[in-house]
C-alpha atoms as a PDB file:
ATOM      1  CA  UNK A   1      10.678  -0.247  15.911  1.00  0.00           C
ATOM      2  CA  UNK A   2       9.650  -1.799  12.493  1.00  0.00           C
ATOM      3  CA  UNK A   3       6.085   0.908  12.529  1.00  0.00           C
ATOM      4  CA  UNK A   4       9.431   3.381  13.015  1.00  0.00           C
ATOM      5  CA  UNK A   5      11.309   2.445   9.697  1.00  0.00           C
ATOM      6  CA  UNK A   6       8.403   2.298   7.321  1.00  0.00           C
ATOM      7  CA  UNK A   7       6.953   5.714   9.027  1.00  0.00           C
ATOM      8  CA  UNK A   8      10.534   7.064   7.844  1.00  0.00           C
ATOM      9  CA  UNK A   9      11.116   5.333   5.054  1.00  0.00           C
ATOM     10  CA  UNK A  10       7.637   6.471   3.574  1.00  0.00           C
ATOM     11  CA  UNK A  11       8.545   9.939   4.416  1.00  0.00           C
ATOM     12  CA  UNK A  12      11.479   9.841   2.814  1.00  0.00           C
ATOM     13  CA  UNK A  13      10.101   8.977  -0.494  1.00  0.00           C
ATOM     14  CA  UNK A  14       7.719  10.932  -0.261  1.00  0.00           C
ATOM     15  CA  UNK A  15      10.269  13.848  -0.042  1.00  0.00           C
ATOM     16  CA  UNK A  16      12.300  12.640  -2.910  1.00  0.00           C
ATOM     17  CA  UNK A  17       8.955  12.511  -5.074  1.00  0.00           C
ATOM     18  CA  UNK A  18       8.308  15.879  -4.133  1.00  0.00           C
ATOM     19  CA  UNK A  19      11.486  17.248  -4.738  1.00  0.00           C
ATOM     20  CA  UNK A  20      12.477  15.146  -7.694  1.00  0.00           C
ATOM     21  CA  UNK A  21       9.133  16.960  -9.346  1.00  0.00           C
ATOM     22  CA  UNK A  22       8.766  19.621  -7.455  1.00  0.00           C
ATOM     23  CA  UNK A  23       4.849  19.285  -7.548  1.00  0.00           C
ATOM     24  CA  UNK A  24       2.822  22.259  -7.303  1.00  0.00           C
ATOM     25  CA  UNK A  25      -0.920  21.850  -8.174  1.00  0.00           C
ATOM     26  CA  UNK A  26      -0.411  23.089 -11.401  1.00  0.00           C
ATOM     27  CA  UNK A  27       2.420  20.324 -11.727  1.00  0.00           C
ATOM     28  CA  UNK A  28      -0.178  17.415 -11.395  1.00  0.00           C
ATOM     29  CA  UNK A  29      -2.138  17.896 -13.771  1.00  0.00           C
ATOM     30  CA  UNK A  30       0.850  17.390 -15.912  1.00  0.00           C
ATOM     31  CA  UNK A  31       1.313  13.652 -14.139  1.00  0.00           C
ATOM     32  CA  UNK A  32      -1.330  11.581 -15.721  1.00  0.00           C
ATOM     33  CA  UNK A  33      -4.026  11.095 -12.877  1.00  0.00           C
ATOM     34  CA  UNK A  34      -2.808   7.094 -12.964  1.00  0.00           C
ATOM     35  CA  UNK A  35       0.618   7.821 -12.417  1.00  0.00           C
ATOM     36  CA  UNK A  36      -0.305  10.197  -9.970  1.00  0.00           C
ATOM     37  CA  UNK A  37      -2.458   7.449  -8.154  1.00  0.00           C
ATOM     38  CA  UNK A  38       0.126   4.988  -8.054  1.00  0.00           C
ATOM     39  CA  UNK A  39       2.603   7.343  -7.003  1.00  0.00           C
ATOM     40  CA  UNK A  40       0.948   8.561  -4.192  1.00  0.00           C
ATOM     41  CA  UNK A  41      -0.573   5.340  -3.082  1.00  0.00           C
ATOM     42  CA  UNK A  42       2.217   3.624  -2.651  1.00  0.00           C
ATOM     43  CA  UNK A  43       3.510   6.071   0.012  1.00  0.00           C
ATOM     44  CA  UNK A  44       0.420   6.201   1.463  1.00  0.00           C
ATOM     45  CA  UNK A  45      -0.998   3.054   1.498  1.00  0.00           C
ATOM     46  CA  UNK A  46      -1.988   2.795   4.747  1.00  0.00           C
ATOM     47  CA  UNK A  47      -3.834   5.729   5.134  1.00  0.00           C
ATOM     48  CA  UNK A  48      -8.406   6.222   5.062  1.00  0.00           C
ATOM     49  CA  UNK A  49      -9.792   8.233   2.618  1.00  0.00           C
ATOM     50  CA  UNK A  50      -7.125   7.967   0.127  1.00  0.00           C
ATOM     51  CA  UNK A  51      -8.939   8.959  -3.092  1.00  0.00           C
ATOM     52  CA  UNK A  52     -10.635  11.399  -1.046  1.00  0.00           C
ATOM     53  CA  UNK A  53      -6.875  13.191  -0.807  1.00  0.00           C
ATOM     54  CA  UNK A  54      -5.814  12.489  -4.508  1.00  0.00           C
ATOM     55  CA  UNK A  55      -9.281  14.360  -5.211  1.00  0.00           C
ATOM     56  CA  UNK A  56      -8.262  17.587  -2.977  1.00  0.00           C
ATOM     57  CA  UNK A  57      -4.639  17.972  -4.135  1.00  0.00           C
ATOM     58  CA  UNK A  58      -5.213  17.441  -8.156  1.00  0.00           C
ATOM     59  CA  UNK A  59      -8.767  18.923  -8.415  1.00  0.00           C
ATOM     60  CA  UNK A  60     -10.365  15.974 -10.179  1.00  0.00           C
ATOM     61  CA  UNK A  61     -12.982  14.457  -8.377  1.00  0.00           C
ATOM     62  CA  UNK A  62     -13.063  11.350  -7.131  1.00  0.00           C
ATOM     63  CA  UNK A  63     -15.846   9.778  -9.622  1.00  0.00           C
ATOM     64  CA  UNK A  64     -13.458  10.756 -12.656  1.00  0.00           C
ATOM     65  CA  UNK A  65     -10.154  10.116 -10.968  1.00  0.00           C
ATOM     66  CA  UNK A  66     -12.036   6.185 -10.471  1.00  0.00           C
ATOM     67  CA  UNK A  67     -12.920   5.692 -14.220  1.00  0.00           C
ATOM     68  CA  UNK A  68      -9.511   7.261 -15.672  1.00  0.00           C
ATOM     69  CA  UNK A  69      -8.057   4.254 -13.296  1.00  0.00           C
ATOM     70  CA  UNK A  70      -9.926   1.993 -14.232  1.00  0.00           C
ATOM     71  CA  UNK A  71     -10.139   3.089 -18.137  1.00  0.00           C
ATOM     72  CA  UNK A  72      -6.213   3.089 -17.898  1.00  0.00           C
ATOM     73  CA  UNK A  73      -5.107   0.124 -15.852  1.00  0.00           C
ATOM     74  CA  UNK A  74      -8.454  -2.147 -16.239  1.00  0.00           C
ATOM     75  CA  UNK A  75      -8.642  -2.225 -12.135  1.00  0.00           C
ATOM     76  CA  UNK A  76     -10.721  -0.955  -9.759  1.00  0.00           C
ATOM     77  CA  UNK A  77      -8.859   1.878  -7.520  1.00  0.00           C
ATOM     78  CA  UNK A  78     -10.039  -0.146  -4.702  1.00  0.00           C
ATOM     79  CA  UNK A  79      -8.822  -3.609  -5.850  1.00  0.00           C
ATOM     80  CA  UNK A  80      -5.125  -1.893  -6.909  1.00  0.00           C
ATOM     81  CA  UNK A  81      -5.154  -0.406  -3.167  1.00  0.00           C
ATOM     82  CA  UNK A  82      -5.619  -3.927  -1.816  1.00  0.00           C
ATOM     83  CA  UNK A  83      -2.746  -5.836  -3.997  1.00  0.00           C
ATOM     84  CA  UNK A  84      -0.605  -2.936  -2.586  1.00  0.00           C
ATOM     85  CA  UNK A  85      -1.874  -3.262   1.185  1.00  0.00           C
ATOM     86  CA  UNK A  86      -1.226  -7.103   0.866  1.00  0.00           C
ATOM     87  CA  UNK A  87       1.826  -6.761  -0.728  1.00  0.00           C
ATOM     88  CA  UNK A  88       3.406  -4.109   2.159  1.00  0.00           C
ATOM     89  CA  UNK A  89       1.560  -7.096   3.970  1.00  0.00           C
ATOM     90  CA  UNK A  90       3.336  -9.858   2.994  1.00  0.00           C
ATOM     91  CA  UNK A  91       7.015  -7.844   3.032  1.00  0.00           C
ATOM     92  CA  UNK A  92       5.817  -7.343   6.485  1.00  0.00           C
ATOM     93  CA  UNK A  93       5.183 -11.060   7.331  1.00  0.00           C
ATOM     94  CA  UNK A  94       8.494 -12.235   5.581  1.00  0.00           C
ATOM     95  CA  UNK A  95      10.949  -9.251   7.238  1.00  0.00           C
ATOM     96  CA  UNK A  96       9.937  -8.275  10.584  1.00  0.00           C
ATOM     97  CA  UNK A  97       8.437 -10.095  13.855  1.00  0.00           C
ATOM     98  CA  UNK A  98       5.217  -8.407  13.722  1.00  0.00           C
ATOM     99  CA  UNK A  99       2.075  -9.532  14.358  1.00  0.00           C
ATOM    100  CA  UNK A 100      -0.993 -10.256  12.496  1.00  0.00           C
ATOM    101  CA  UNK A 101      -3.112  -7.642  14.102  1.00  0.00           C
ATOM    102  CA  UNK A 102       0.036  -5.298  13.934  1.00  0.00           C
ATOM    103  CA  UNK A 103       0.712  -5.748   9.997  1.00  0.00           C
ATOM    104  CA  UNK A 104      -2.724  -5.331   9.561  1.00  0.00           C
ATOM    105  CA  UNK A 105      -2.629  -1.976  11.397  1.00  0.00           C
ATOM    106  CA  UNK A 106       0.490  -1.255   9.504  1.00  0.00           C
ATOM    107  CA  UNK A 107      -1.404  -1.456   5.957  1.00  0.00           C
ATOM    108  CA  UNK A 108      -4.483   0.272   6.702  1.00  0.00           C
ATOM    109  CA  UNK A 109      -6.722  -2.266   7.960  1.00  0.00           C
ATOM    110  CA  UNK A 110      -7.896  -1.674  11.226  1.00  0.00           C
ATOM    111  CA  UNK A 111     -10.273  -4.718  11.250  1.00  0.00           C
ATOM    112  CA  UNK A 112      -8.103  -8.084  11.312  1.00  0.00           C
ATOM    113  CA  UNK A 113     -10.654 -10.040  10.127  1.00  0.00           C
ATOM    114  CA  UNK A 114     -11.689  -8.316   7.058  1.00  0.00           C
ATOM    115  CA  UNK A 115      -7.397  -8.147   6.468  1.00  0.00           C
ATOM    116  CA  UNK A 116      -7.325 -11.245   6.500  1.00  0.00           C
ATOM    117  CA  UNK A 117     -10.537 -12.118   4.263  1.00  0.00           C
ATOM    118  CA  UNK A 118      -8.503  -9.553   1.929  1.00  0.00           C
ATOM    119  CA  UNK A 119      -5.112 -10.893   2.025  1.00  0.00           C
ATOM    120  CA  UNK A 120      -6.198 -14.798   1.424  1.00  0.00           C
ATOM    121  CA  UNK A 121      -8.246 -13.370  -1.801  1.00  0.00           C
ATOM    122  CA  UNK A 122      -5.125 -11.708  -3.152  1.00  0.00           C
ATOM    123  CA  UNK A 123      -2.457 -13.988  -2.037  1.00  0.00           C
ATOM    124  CA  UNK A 124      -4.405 -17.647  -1.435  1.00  0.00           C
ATOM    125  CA  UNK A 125      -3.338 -18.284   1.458  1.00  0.00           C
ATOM    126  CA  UNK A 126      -4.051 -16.189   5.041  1.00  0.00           C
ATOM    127  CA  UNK A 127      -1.376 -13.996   6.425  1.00  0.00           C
ATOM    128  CA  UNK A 128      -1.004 -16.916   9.637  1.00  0.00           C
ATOM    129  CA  UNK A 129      -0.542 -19.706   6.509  1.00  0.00           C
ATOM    130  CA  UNK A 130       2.435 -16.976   5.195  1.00  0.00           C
ATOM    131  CA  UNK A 131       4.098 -16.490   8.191  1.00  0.00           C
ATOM    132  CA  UNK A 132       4.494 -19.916   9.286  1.00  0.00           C
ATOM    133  CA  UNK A 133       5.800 -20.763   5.479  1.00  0.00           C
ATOM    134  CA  UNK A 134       8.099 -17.878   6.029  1.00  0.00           C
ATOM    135  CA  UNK A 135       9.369 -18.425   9.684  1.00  0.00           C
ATOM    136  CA  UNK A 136      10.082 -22.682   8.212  1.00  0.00           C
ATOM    137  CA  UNK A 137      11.916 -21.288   6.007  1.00  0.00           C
ATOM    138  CA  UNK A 138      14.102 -18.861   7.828  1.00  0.00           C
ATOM    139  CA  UNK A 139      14.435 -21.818  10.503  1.00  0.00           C
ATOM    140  CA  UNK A 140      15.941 -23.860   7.763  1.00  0.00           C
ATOM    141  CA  UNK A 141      18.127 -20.934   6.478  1.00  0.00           C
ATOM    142  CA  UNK A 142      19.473 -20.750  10.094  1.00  0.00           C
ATOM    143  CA  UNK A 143      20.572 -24.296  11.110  1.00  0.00           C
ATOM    144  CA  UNK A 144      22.214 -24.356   7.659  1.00  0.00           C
END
């Protein structure tokens, strides 16, 4: 049910973008390609080929779209679509009963173990580590 609410939830920002811009092609290049970047990957975060569809709807290719990210924001566009993965990630881990495999699903990553090599290089700890901090926590918040 949780795959459900961020399915819809992404979809619904993703209309209110839209709308609240009304983007046409001709509209983007008016976004700065950064902005435009962020914006779009965080609705689509757990999609493949992600610069591969920022380069077909703004008609910059993917080679100049990486250096104006990383010229702007001083990351790479594939480390800033990891902190976002693992940050879905770790809302993931703190608000739902999913599991490890299924979060990692959920952000993208279709192999766990390379999620999890991911997600304990941005976050220090693995995603297992998290949860079990998180579900303590809850535990405590209950019998209280």
């Amino acid at each position: 049910m949780s795959n459900y609410y961020l399915i819809m939830k992404n979809l619904i920002y993703s209309i209110i973008i839209l709308s609240s811009r009304q983007v046409s092609s001709k509209e983007v290049r008016m976004v700065s390609p950064t902005d435009f970047i962020k914006d779009y990957v965080s609705l689509h975060y757990a999609e493949h080929n992600i610069l591969d569809q920022i380069s077909e709807i703004s008609y910059y290719s993917k080679q100049y779209l990486s250096s104006r990210f990383k010229y702007d924001t001083g990351l790479t566009f594939k480390s800033y679509l990891q902190q976002v993965r693992c940050g879905a990630a770790e809302h993931l881990i703190n608000c739902t009963n999913m599991s490890i495999p299924e979060i990692s699903e959920a952000v993208g990553y279709n192999d766990i173990k390379y999620f999890q090599n991911i997600f304990k290089k941005h976050n220090g700890v693995s995603p297992k580590q998290l949860k079990m901090y998180f579900n303590k926590i809850n535990n405590r918040k209950n019998e209280s």
